[in-house]
N, C-alpha and C. Protein backbone atom coordinates (compact mmCIF):
# COMPACT_ATOMS: atom_id res chain seq x y z
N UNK A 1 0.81 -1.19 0.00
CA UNK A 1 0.00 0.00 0.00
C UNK A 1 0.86 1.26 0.00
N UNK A 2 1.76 1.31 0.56
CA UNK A 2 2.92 2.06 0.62
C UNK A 2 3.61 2.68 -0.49
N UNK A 3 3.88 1.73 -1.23
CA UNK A 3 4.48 1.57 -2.34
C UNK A 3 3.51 2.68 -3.41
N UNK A 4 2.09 2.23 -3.30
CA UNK A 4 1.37 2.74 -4.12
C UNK A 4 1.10 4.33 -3.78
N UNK A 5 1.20 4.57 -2.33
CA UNK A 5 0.91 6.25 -2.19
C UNK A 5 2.34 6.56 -2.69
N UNK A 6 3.66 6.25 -2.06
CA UNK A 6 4.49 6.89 -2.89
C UNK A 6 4.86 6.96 -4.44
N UNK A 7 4.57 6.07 -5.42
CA UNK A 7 3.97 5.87 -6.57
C UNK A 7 3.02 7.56 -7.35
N UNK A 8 2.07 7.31 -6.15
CA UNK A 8 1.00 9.17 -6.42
C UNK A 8 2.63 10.03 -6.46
N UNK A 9 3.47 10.39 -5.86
CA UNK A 9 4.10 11.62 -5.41
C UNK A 9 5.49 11.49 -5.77
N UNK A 10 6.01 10.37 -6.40
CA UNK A 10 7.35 10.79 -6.89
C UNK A 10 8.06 11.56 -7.95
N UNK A 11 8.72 11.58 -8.34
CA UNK A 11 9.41 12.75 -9.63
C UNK A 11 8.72 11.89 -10.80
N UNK A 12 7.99 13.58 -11.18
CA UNK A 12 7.62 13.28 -12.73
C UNK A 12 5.94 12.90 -12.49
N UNK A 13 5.51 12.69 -11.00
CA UNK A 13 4.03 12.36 -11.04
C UNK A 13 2.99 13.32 -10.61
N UNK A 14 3.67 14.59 -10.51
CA UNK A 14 3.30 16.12 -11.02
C UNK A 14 2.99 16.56 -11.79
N UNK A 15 3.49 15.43 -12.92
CA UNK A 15 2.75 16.02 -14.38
C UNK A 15 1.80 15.90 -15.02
N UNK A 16 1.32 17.44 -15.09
CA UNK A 16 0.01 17.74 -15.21
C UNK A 16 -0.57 17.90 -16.82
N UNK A 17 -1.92 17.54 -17.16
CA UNK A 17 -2.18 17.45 -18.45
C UNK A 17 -3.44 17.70 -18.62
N UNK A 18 -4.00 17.69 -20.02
CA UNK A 18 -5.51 18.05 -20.03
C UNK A 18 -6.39 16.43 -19.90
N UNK A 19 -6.89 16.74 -18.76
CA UNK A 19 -8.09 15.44 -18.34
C UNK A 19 -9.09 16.00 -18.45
N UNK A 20 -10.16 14.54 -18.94
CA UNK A 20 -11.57 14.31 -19.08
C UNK A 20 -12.11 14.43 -17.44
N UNK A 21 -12.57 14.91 -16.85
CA UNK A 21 -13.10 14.13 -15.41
C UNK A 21 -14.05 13.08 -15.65
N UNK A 22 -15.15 13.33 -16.35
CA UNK A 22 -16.43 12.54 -16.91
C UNK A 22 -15.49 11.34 -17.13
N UNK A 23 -14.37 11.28 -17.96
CA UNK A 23 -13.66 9.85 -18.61
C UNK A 23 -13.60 8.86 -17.31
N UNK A 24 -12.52 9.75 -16.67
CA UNK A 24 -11.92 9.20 -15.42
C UNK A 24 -13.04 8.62 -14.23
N UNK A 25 -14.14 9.48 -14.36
CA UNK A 25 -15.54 9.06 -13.86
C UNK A 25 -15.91 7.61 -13.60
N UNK A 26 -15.65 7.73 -15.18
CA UNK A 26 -16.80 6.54 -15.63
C UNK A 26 -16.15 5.41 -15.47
N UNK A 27 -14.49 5.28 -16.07
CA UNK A 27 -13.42 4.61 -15.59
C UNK A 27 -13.49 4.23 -14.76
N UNK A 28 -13.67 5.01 -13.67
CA UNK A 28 -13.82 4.01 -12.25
C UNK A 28 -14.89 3.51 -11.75
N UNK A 29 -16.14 3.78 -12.48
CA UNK A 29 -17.45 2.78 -12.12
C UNK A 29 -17.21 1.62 -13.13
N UNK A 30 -16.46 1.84 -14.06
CA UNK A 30 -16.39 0.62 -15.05
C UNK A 30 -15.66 -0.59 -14.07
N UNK A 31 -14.62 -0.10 -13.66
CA UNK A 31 -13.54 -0.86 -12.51
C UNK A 31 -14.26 -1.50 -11.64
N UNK A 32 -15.39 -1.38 -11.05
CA UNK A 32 -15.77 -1.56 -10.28
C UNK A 32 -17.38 -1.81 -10.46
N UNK A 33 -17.72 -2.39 -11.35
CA UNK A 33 -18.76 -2.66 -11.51
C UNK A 33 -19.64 -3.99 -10.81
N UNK A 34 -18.26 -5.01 -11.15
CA UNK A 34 -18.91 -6.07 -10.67
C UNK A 34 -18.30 -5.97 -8.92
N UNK A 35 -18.00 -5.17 -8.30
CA UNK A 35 -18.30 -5.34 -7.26
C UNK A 35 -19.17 -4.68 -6.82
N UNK A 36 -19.74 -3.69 -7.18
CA UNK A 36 -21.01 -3.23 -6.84
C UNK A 36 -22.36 -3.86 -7.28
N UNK A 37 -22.29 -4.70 -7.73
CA UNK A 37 -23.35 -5.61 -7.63
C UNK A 37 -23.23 -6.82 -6.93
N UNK A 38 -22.14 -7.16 -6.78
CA UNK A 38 -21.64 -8.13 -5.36
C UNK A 38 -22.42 -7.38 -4.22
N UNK A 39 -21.81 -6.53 -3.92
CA UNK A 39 -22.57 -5.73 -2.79
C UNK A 39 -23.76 -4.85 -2.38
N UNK A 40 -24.73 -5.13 -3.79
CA UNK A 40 -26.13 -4.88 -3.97
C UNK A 40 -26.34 -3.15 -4.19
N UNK A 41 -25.02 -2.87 -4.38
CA UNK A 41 -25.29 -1.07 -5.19
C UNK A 41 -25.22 -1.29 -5.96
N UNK A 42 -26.73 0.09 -6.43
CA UNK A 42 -27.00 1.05 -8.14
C UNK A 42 -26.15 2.13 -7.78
N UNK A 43 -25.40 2.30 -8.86
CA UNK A 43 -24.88 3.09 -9.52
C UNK A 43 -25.56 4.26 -9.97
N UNK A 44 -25.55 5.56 -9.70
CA UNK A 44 -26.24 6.52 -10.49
C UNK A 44 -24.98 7.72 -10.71
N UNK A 45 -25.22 7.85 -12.09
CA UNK A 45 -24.65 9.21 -12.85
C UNK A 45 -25.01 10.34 -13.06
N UNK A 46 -24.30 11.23 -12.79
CA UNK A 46 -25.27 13.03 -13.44
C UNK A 46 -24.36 13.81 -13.83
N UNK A 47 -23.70 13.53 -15.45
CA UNK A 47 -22.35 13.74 -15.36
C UNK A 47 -22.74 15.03 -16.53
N UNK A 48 -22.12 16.17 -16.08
CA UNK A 48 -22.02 17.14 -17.01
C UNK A 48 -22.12 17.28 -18.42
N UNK A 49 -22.98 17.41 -19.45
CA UNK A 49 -22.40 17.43 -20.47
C UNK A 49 -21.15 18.97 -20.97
N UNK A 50 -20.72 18.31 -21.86
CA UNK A 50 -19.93 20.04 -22.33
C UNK A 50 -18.23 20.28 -21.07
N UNK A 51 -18.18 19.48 -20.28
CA UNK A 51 -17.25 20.00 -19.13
C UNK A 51 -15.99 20.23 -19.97
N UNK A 52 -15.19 21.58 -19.37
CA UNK A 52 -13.89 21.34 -20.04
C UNK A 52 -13.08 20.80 -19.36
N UNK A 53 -11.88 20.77 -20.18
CA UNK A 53 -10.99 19.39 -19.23
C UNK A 53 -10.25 20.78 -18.68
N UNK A 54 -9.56 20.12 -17.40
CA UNK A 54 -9.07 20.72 -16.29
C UNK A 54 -7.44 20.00 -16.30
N UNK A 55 -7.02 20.93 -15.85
CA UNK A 55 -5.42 20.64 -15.33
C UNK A 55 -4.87 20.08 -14.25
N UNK A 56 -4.64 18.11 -14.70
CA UNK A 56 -4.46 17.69 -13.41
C UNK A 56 -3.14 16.59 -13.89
N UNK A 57 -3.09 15.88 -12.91
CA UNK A 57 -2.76 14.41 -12.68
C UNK A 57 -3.28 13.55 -13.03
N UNK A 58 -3.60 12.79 -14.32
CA UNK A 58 -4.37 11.84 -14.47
C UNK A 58 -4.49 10.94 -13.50
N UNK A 59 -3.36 10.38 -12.98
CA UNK A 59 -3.33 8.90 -11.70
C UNK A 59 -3.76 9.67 -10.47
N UNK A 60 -3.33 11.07 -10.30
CA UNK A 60 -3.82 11.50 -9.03
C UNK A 60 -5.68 12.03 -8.76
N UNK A 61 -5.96 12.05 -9.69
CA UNK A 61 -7.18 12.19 -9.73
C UNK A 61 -7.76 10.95 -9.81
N UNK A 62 -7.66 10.40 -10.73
CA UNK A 62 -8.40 8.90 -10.71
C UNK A 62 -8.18 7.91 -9.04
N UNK A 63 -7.14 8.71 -8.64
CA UNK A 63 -7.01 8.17 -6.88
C UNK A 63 -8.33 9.01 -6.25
N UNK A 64 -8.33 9.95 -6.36
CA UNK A 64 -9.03 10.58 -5.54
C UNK A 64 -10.67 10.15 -5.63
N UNK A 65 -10.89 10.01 -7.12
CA UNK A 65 -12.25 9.46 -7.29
C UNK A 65 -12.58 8.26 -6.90
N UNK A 66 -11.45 7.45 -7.15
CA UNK A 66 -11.34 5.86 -6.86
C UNK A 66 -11.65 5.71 -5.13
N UNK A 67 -11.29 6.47 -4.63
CA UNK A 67 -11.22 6.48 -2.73
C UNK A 67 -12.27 6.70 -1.99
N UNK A 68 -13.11 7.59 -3.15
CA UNK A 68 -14.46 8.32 -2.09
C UNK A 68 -15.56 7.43 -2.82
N UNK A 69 -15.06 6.52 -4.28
CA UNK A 69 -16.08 5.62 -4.53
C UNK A 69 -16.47 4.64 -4.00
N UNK A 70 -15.09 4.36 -3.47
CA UNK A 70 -14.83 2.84 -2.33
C UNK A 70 -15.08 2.99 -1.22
N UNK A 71 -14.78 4.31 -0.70
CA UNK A 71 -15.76 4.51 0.62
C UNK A 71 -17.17 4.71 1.10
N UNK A 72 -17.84 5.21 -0.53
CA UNK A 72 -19.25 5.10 -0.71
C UNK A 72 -19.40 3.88 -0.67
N UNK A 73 -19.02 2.85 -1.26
CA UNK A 73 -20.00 1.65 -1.29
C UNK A 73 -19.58 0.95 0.15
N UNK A 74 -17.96 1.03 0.82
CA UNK A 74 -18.20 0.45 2.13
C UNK A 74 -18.78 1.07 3.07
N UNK A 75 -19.67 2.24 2.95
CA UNK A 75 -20.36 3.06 3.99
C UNK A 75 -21.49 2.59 3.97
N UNK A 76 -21.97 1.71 2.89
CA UNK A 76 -23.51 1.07 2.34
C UNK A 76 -23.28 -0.10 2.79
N UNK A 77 -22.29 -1.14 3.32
CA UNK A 77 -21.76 -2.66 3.46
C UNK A 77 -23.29 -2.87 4.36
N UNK A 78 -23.50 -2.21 5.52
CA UNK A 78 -24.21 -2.82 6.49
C UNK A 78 -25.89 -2.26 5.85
N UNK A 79 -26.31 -1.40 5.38
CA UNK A 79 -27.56 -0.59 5.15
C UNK A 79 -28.45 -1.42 4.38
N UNK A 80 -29.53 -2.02 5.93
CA UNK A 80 -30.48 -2.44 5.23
C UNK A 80 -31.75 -2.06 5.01
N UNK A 81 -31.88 -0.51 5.65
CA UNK A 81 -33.44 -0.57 5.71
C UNK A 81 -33.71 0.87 4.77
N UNK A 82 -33.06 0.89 3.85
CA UNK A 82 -32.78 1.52 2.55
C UNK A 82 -32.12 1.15 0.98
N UNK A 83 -32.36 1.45 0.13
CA UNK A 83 -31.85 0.68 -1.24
C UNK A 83 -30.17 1.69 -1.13
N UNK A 84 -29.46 1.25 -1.36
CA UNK A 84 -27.87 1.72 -1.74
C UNK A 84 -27.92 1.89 -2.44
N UNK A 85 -27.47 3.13 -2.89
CA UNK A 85 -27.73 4.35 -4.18
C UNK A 85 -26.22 4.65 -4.24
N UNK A 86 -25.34 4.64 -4.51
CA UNK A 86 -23.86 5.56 -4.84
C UNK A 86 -24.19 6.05 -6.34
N UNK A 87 -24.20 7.48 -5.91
CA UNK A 87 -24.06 9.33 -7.04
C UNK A 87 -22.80 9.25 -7.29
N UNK A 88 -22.46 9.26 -8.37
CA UNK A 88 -21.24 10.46 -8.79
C UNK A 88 -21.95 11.17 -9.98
N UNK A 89 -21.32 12.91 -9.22
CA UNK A 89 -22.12 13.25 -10.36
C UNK A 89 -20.88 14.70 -10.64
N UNK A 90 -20.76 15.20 -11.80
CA UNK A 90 -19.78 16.50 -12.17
C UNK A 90 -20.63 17.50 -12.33
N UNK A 91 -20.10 18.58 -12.25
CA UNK A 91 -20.82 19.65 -12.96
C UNK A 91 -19.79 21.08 -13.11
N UNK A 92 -20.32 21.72 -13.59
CA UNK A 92 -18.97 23.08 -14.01
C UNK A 92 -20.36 24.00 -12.69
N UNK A 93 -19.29 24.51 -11.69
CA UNK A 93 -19.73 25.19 -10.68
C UNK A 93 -19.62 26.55 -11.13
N UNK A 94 -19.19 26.94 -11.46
CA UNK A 94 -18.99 28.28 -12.84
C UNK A 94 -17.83 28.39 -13.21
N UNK A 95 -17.73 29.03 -14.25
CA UNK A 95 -16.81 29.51 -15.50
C UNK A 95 -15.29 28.39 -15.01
N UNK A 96 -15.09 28.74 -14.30
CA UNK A 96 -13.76 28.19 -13.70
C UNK A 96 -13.93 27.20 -12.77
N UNK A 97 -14.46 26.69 -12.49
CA UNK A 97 -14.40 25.33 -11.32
C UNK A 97 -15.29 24.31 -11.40
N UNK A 98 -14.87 23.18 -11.47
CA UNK A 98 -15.45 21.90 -12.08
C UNK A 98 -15.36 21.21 -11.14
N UNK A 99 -17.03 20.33 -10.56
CA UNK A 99 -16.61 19.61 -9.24
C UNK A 99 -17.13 18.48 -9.35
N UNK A 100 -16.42 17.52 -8.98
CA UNK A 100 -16.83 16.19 -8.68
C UNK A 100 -17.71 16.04 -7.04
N UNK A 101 -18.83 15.32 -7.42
CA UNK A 101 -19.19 14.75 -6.28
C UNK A 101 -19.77 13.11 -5.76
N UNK A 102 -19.80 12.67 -4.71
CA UNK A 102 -19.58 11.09 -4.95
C UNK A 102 -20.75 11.10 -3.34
N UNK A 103 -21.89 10.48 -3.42
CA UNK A 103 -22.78 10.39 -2.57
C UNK A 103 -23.15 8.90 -2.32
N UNK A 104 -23.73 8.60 -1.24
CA UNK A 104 -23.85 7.15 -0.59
C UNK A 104 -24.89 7.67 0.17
N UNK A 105 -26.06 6.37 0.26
CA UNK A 105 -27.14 6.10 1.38
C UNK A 105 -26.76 5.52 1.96
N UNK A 106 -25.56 5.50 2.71
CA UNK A 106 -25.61 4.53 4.22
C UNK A 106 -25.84 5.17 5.34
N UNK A 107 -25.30 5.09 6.25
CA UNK A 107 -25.39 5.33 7.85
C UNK A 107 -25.38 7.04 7.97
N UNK A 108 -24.25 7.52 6.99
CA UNK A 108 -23.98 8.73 7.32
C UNK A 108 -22.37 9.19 8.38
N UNK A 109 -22.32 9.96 8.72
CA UNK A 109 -20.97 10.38 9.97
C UNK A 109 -21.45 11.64 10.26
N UNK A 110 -20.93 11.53 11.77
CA UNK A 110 -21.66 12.08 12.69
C UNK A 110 -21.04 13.45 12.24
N UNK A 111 -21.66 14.75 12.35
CA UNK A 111 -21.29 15.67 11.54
C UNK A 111 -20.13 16.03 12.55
N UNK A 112 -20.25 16.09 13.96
CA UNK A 112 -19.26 16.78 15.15
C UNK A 112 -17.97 15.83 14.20
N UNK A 113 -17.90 14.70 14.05
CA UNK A 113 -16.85 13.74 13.09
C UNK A 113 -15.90 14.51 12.29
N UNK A 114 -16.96 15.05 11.36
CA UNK A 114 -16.99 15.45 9.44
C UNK A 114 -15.69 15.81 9.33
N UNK A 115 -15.17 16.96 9.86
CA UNK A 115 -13.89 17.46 9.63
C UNK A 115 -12.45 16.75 10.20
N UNK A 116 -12.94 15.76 11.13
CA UNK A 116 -11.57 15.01 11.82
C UNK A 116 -11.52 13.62 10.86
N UNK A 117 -12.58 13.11 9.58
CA UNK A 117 -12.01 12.36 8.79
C UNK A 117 -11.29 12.80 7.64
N UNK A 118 -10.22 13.94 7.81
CA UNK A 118 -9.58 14.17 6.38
C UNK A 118 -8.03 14.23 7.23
N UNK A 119 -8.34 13.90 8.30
CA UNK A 119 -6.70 14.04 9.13
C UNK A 119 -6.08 12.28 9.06
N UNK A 120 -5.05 12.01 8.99
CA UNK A 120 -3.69 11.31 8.82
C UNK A 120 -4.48 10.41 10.05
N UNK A 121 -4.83 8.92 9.64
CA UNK A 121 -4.76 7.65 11.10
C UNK A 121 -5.74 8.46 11.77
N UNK A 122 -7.32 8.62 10.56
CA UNK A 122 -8.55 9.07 11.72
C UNK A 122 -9.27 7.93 10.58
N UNK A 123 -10.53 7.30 11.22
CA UNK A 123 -11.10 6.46 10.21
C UNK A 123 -12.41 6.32 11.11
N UNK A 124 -13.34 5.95 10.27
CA UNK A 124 -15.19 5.75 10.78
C UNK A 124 -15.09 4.24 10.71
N UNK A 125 -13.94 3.74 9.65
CA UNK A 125 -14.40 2.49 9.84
C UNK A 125 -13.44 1.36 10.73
N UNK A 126 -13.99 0.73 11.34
CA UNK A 126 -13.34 -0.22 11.84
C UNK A 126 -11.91 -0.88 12.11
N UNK A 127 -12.20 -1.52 10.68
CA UNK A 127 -10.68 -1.96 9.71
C UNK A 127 -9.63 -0.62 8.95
N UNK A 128 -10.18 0.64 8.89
CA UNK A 128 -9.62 1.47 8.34
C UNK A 128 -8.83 1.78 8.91
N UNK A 129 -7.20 2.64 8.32
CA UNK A 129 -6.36 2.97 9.07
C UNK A 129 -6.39 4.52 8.77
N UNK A 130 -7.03 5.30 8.39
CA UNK A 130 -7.58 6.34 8.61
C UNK A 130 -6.43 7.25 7.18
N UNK A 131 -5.97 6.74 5.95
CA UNK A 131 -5.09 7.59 5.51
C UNK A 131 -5.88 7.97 3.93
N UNK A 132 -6.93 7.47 3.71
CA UNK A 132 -7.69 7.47 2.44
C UNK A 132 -8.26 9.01 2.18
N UNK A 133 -9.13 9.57 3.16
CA UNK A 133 -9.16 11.07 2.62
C UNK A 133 -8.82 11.84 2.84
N UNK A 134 -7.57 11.52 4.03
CA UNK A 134 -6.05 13.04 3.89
C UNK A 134 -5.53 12.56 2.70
N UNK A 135 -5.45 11.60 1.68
CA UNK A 135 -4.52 11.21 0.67
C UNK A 135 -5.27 12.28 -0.42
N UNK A 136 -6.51 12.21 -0.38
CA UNK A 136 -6.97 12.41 -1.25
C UNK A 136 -7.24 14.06 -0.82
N UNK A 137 -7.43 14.62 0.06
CA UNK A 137 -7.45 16.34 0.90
C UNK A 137 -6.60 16.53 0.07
N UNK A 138 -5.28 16.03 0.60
CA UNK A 138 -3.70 16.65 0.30
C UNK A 138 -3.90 16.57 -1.68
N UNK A 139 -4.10 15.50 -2.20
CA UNK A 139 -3.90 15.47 -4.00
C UNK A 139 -4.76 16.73 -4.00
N UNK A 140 -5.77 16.87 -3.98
CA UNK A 140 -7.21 17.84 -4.49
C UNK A 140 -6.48 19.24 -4.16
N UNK A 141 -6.14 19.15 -3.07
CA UNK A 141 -5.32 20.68 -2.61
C UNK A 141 -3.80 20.92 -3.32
N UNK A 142 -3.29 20.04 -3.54
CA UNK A 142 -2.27 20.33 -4.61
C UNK A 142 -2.29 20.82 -6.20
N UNK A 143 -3.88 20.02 -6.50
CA UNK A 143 -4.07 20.69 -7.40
C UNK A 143 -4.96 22.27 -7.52
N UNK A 144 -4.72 22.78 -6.26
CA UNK A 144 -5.31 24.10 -6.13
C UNK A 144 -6.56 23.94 -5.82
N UNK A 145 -7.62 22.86 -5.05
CA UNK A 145 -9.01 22.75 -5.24
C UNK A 145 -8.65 22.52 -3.85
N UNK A 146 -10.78 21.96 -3.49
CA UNK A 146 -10.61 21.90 -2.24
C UNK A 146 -11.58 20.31 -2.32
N UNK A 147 -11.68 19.82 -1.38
CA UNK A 147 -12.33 18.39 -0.73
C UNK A 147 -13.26 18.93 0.32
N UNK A 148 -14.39 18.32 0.59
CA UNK A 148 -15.48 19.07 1.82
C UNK A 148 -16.77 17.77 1.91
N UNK A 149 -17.09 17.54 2.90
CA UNK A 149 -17.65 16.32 3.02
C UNK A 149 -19.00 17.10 3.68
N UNK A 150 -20.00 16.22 3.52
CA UNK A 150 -21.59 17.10 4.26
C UNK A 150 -22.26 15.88 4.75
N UNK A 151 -22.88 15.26 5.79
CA UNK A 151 -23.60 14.40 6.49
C UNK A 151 -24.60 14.98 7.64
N UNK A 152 -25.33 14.39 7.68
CA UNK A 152 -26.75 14.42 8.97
C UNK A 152 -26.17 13.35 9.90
N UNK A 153 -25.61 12.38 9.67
CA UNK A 153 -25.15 11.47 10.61
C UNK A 153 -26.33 10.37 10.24
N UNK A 154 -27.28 10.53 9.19
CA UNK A 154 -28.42 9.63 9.44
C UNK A 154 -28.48 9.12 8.48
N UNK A 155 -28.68 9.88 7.18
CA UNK A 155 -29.09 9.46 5.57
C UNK A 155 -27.77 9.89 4.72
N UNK A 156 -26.69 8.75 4.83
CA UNK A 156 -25.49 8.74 3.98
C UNK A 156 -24.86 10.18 4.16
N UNK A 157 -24.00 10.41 2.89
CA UNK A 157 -22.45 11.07 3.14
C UNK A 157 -22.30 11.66 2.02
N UNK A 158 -21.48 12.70 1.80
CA UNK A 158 -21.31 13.32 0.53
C UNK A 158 -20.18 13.74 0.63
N UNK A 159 -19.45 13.58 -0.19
CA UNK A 159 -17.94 14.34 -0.35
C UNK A 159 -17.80 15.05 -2.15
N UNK A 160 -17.67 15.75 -1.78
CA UNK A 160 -17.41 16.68 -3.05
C UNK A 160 -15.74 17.58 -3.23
N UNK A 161 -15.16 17.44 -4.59
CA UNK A 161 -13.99 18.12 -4.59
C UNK A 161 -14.08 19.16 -5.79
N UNK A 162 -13.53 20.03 -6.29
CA UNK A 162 -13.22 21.35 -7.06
C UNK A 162 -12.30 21.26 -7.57
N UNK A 163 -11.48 21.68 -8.68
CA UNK A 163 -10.65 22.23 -9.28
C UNK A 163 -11.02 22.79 -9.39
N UNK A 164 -10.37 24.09 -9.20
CA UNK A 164 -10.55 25.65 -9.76
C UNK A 164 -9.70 26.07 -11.13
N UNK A 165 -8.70 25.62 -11.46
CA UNK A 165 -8.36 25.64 -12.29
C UNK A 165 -8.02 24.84 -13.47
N UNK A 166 -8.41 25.29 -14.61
CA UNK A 166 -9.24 25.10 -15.89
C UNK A 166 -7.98 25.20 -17.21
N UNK A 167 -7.97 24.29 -17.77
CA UNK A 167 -7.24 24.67 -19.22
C UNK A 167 -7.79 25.73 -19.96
N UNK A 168 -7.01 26.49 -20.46
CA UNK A 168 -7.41 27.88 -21.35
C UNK A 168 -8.89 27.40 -22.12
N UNK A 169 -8.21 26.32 -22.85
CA UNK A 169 -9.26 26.22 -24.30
C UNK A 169 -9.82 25.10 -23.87
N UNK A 170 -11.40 24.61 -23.55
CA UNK A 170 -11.68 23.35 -23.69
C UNK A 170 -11.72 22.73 -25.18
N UNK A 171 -12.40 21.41 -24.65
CA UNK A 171 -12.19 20.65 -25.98
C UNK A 171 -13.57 20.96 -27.01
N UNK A 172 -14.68 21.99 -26.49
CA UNK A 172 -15.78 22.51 -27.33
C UNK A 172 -15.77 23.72 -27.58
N UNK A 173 -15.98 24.07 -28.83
CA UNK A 173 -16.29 25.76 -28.71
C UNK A 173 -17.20 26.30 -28.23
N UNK A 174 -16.95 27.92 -27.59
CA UNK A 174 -18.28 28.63 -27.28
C UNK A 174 -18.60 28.96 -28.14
N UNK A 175 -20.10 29.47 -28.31
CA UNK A 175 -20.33 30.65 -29.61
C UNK A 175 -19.46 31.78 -29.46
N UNK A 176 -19.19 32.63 -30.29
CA UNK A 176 -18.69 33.92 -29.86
C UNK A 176 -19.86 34.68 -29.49
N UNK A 177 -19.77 36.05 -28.70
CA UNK A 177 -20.77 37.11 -28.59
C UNK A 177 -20.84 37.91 -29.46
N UNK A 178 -21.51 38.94 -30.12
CA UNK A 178 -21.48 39.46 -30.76
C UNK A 178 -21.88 41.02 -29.90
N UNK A 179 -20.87 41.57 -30.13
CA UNK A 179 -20.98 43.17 -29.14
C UNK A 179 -21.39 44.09 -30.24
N UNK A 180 -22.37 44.36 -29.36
CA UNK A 180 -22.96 45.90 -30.41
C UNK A 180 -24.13 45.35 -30.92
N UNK A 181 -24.38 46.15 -32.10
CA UNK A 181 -25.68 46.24 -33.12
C UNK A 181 -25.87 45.22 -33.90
């Protein structure tokens, strides 16, 4: 496991390029398909059309999505007196900031919690050793964005992240405006 976080952060894995998020999205529900039906989650999408690609880390992003997907569906492991729903859904928050978000019907975390699961060896779960969403705090914040989690403690969990910063040109044109008469 070790191996693999230092893997995210060594020379040369800084380099940043124009990513799909939607790609990388979907990529990782593809990955993981047949275990979410092992474990009796639907899958639901609400993925932006039109998003432009953003300036990242391909592997470091696809970590970050990959972490809060896997923690959605083990936050659903025990939830029986509700159907398990895991959201990911994108959207362009305006002009400049594009956010991923990744939602679960399970149990929830207790909100007094919310902010002490993004610290180093803190975990809700059991077996966890608590390093999955400081891994993923720390990537999101390197790339200039932020990570922010929202719960009732009752009806599942939401974690949502940002890039704020955007490649010049996406991969669609705008119309131009036309100023004046």
């Amino acid at each position: 496991m070790f191996d693999g976080i230092r893997s995210l952060f060594q020379r040369g894995a800084e380099k940043r390029q124009p990513v799909d998020v939607n790609d990388i999205a979907l990529e990782v529900l593809e990955g993981i398909s047949r275990e979410l039906t092992e474990r009796g989650v639907t899958s639901h999408t609400e993925l932006a059309q039109h998003l432009p690609l953003v300036e990242a880390n391909m592997n470091q992003l696809r970590e970050v999505i990959s972490n809060l997907v896997q923690n959605a569906m083990e936050a659903m492991d025990f939830t029986t007196d509700r159907q398990k729903i895991l959201t990911l859904k994108t959207k362009l928050q305006d002009r400049d900031t594009v956010m991923v978000e990744v939602q679960d019907t399970g149990p929830g975390i207790d909100p007094k919690r919310l902010n002490s699961v993004f610290e180093a060896f803190v975990s809700t779960k059991s077996y966890g050793i608590g390093l999955g969403l400081a891994l993923c705090r720390m990537i999101v914040e390197r790339h200039n964005g932020q990570l922010t989690g929202l719960s009732d403690g009752t009806s599942g969990a939401s974690f949502n992240f940002i890039f704020a910063r955007q490649i010049g040109a996406s991969r669609y044109r705008r119309p131009r405006l036309k100023v004046g008469p």
